[in-house]
PDB file of N, CA and C in Angstrom:
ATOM      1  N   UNK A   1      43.966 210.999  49.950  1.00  0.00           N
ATOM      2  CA  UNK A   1      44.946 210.943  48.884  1.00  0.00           C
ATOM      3  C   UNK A   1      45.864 209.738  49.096  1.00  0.00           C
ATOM      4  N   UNK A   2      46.250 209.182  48.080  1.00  0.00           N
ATOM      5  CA  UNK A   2      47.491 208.411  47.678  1.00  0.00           C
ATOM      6  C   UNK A   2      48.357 208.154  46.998  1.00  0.00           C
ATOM      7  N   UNK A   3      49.732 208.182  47.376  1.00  0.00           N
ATOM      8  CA  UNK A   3      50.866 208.691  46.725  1.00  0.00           C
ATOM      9  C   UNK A   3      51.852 207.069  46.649  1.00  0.00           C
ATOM     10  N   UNK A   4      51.433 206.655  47.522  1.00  0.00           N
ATOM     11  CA  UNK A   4      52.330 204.837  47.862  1.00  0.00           C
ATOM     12  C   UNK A   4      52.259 204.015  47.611  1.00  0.00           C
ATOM     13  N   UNK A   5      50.221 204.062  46.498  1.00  0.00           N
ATOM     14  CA  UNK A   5      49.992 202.706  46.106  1.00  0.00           C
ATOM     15  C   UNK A   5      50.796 201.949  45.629  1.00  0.00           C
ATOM     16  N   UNK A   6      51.262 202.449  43.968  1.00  0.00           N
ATOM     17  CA  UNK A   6      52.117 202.003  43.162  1.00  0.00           C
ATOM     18  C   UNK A   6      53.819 201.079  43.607  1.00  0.00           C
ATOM     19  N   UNK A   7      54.047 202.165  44.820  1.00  0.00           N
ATOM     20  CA  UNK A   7      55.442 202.151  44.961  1.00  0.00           C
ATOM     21  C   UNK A   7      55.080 200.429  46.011  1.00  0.00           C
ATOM     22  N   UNK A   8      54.021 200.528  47.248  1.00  0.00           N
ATOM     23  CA  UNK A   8      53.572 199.289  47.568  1.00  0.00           C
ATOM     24  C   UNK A   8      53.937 198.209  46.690  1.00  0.00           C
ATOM     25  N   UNK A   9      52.795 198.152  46.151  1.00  0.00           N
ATOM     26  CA  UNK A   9      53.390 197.336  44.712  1.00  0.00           C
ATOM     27  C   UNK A   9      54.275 196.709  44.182  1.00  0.00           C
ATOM     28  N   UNK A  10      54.528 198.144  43.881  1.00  0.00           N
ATOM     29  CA  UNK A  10      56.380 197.697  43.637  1.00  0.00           C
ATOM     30  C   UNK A  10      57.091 197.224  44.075  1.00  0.00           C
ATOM     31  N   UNK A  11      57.244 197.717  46.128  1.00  0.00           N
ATOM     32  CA  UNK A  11      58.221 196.692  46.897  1.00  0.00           C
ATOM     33  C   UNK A  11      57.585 195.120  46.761  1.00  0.00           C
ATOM     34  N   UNK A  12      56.087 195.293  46.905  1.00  0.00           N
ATOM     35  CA  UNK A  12      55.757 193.706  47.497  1.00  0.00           C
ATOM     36  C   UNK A  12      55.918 192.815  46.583  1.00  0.00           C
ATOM     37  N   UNK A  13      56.046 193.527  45.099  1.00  0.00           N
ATOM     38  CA  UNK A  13      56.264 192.107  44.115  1.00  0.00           C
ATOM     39  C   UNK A  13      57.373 192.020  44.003  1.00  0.00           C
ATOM     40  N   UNK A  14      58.596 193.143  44.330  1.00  0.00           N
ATOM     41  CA  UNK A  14      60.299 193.080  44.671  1.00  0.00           C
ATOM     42  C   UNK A  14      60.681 192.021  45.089  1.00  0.00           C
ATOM     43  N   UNK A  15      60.015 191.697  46.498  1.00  0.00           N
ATOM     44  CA  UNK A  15      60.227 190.789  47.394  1.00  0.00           C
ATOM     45  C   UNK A  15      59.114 189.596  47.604  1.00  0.00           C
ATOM     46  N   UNK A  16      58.169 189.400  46.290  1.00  0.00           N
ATOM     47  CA  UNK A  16      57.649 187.931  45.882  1.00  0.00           C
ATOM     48  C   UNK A  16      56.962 187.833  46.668  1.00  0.00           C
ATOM     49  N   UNK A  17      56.241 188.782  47.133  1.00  0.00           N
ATOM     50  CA  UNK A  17      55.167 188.586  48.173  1.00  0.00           C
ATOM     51  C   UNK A  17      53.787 188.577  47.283  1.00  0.00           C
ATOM     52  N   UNK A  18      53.072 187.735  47.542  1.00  0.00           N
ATOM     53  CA  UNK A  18      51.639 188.046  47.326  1.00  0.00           C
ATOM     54  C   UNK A  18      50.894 189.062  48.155  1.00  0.00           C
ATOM     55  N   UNK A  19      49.370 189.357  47.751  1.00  0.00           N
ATOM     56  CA  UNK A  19      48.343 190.442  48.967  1.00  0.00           C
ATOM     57  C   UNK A  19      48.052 189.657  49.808  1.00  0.00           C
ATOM     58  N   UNK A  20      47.944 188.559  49.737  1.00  0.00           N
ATOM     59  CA  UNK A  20      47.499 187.944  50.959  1.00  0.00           C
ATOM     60  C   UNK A  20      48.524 187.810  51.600  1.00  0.00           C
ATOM     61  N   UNK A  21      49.827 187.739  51.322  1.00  0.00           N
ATOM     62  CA  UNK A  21      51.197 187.820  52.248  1.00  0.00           C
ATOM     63  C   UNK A  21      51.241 188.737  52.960  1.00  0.00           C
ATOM     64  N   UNK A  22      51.234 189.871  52.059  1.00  0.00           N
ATOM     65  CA  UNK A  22      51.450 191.103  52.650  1.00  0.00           C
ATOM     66  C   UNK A  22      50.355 191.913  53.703  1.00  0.00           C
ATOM     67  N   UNK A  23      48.758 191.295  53.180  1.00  0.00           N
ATOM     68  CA  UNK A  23      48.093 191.348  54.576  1.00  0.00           C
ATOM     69  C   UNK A  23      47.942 190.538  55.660  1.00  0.00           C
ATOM     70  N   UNK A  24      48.376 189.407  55.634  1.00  0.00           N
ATOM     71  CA  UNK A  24      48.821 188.909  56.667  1.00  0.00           C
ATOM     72  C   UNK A  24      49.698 189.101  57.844  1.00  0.00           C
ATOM     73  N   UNK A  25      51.197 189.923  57.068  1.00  0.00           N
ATOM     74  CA  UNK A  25      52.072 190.792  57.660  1.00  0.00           C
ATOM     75  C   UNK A  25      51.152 191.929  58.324  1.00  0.00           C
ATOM     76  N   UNK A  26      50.420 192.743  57.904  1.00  0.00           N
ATOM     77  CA  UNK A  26      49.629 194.244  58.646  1.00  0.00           C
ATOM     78  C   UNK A  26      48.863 193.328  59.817  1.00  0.00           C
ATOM     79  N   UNK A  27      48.013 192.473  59.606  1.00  0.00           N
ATOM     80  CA  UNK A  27      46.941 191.601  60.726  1.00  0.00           C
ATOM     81  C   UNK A  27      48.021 191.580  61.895  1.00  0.00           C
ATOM     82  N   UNK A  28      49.068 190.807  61.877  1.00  0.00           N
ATOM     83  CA  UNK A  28      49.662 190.344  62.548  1.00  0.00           C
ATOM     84  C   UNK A  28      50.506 191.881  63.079  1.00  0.00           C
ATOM     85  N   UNK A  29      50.637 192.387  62.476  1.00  0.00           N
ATOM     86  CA  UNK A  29      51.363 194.046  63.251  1.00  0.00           C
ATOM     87  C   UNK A  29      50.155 194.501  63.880  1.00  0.00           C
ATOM     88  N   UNK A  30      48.962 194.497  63.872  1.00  0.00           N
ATOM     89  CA  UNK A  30      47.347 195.135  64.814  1.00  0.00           C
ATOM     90  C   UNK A  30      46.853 195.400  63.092  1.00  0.00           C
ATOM     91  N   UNK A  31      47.419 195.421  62.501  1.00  0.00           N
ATOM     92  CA  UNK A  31      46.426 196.145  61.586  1.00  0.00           C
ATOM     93  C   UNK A  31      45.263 195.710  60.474  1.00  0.00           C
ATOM     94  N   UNK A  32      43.764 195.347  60.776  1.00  0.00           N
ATOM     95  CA  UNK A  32      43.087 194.439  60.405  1.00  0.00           C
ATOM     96  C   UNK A  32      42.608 194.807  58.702  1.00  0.00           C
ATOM     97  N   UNK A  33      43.097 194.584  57.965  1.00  0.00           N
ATOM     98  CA  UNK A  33      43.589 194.995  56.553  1.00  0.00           C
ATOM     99  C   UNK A  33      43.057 193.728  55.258  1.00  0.00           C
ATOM    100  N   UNK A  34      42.025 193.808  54.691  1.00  0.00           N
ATOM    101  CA  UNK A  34      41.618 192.513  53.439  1.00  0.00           C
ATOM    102  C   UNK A  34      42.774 192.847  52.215  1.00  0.00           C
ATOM    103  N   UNK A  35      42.295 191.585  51.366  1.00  0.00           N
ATOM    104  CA  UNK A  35      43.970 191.704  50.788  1.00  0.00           C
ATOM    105  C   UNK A  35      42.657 192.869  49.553  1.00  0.00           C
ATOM    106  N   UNK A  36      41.618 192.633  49.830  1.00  0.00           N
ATOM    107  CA  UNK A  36      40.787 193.639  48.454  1.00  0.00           C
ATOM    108  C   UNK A  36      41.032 194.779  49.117  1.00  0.00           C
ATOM    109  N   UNK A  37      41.512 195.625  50.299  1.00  0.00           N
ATOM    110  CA  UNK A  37      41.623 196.875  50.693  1.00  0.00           C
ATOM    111  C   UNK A  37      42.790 197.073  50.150  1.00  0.00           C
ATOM    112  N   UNK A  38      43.648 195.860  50.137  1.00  0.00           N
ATOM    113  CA  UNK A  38      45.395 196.438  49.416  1.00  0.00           C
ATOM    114  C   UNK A  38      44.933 196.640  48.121  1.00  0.00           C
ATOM    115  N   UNK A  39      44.494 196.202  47.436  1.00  0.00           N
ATOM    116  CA  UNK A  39      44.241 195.793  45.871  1.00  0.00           C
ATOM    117  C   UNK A  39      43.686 197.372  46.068  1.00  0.00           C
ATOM    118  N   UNK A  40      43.069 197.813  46.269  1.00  0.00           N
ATOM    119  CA  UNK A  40      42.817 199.410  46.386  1.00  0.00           C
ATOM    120  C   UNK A  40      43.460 200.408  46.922  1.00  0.00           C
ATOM    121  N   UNK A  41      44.342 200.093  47.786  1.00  0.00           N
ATOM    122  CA  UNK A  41      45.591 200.855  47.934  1.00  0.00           C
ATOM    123  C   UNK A  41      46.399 200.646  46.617  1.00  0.00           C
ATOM    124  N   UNK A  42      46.784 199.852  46.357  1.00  0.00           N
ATOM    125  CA  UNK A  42      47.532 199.794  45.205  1.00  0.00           C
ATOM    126  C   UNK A  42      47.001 199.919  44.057  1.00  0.00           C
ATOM    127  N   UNK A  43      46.078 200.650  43.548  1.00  0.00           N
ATOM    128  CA  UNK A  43      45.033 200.881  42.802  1.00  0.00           C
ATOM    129  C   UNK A  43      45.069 202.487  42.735  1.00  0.00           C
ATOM    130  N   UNK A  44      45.280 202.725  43.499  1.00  0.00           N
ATOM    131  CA  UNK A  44      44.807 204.624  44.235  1.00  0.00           C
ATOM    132  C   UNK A  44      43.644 204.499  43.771  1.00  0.00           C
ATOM    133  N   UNK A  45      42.791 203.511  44.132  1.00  0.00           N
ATOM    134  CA  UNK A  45      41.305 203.677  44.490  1.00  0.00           C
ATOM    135  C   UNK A  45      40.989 204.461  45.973  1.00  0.00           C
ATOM    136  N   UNK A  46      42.165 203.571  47.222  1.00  0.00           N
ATOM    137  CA  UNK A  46      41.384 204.195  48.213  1.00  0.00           C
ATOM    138  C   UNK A  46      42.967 205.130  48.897  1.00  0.00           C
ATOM    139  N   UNK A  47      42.142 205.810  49.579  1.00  0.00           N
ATOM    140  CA  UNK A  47      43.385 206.473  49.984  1.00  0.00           C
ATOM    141  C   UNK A  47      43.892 205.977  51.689  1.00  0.00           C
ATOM    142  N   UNK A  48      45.039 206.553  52.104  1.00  0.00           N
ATOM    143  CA  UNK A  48      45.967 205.630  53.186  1.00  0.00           C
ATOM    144  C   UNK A  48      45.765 207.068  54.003  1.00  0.00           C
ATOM    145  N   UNK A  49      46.272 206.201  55.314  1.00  0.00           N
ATOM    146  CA  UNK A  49      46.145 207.425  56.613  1.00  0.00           C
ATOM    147  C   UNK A  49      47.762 207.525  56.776  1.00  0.00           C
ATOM    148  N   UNK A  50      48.163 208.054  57.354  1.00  0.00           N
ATOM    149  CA  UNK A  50      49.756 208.429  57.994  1.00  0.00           C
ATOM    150  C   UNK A  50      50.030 206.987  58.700  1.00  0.00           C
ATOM    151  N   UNK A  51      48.904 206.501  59.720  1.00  0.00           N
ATOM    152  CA  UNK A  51      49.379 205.718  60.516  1.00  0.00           C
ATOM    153  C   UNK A  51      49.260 204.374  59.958  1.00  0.00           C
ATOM    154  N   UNK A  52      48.504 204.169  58.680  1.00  0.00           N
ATOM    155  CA  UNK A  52      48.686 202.733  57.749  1.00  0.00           C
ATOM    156  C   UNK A  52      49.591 203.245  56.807  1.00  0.00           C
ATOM    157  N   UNK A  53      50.406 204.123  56.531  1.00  0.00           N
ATOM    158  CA  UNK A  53      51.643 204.206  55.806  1.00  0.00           C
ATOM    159  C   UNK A  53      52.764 203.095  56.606  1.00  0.00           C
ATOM    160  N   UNK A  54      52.771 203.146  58.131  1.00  0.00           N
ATOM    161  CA  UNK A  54      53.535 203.266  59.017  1.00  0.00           C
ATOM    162  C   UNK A  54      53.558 201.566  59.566  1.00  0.00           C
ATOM    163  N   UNK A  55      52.209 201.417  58.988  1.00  0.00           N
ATOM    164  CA  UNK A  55      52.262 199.401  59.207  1.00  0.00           C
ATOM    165  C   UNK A  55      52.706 199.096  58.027  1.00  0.00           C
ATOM    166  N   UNK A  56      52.327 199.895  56.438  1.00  0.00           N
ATOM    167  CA  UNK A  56      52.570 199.370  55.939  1.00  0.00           C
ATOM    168  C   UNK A  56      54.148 198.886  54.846  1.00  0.00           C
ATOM    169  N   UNK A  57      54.924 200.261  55.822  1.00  0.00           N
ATOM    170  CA  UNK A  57      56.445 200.464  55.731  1.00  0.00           C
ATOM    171  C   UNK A  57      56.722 199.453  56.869  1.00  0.00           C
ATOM    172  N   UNK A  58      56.206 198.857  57.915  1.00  0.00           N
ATOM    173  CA  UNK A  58      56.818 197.862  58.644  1.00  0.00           C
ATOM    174  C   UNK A  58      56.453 196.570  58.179  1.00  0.00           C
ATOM    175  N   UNK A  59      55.188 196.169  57.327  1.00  0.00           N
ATOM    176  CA  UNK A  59      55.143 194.791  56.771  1.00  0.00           C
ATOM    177  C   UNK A  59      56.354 194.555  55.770  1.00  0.00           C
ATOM    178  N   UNK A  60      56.384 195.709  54.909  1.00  0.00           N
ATOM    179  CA  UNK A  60      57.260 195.480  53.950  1.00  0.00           C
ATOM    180  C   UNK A  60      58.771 195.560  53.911  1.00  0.00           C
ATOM    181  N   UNK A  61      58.972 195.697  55.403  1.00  0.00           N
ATOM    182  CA  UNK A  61      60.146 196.020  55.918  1.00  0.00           C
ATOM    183  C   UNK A  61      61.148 196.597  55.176  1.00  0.00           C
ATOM    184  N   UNK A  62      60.829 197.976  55.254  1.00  0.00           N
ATOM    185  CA  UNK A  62      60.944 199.145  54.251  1.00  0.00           C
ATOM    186  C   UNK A  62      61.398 200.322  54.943  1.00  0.00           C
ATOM    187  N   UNK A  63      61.558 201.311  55.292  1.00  0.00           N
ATOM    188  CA  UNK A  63      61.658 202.331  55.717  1.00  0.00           C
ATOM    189  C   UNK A  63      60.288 203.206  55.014  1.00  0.00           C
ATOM    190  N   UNK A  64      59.925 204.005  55.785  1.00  0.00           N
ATOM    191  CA  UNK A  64      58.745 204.430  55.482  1.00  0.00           C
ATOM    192  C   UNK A  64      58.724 205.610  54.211  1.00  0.00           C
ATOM    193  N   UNK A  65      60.493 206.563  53.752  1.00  0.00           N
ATOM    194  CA  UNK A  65      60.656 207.379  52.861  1.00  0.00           C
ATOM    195  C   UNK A  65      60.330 206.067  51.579  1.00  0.00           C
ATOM    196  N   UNK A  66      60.702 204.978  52.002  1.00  0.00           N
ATOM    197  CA  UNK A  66      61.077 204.074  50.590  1.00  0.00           C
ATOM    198  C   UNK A  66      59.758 204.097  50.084  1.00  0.00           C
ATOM    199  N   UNK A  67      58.439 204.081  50.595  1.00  0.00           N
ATOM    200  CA  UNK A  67      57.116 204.069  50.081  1.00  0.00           C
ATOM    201  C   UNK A  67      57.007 205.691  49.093  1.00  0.00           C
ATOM    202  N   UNK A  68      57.497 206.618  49.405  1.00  0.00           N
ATOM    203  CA  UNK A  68      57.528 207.532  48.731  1.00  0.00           C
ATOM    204  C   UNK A  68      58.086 208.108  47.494  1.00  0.00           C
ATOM    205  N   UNK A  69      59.138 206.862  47.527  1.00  0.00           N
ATOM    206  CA  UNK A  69      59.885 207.327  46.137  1.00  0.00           C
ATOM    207  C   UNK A  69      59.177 207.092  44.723  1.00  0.00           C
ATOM    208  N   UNK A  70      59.594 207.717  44.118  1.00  0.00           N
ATOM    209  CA  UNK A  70      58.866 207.471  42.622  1.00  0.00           C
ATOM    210  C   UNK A  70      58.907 205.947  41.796  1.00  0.00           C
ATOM    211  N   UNK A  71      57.961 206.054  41.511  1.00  0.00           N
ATOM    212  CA  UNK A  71      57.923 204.777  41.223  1.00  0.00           C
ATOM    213  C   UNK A  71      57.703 204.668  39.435  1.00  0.00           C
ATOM    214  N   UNK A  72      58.663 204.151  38.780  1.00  0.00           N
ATOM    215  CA  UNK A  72      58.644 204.471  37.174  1.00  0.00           C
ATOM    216  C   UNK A  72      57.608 203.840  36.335  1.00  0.00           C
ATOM    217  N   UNK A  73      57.099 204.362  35.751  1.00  0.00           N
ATOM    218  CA  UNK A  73      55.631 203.510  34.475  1.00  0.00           C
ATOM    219  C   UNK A  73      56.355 202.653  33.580  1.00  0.00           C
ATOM    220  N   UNK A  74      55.519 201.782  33.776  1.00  0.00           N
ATOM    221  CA  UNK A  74      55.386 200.619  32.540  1.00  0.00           C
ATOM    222  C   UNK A  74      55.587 200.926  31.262  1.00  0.00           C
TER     223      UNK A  74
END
């Protein structure tokens, strides 16, 4: 399941990041991540583990509740 894609998203274009920014940030934390695996996280194509919530609240230098909040439709 995935509940963070969207909100992902949301922070990383907040803060003008591209996917390749933002997987660059996870590589460089251990976490070996293509920017087409984000594009599916942020998709809720694929679903996230607890412990890539947890890189991916530290790339985005976020607190990890902030991935959870609701995130409003277009």
């Amino acid at each position: 399941m995935n509940v963070v894609g969207p909100r992902v998203r949301s922070i990383r274009e907040s803060k003008k990041l591209t996917q390749e920014e933002l997987t660059a940030r996870c590589n460089v934390l251990g976490w070996n991540i293509s920017r087409g695996t984000l594009a599916k996280i942020e998709a809720q194509v694929r679903g996230v583990s607890d412990a890539e919530v947890v890189h991916l609240a530290k790339a985005l230098r976020v607190k990890i509740a902030d991935l959870y909040k609701h995130v409003e439709s277009a």
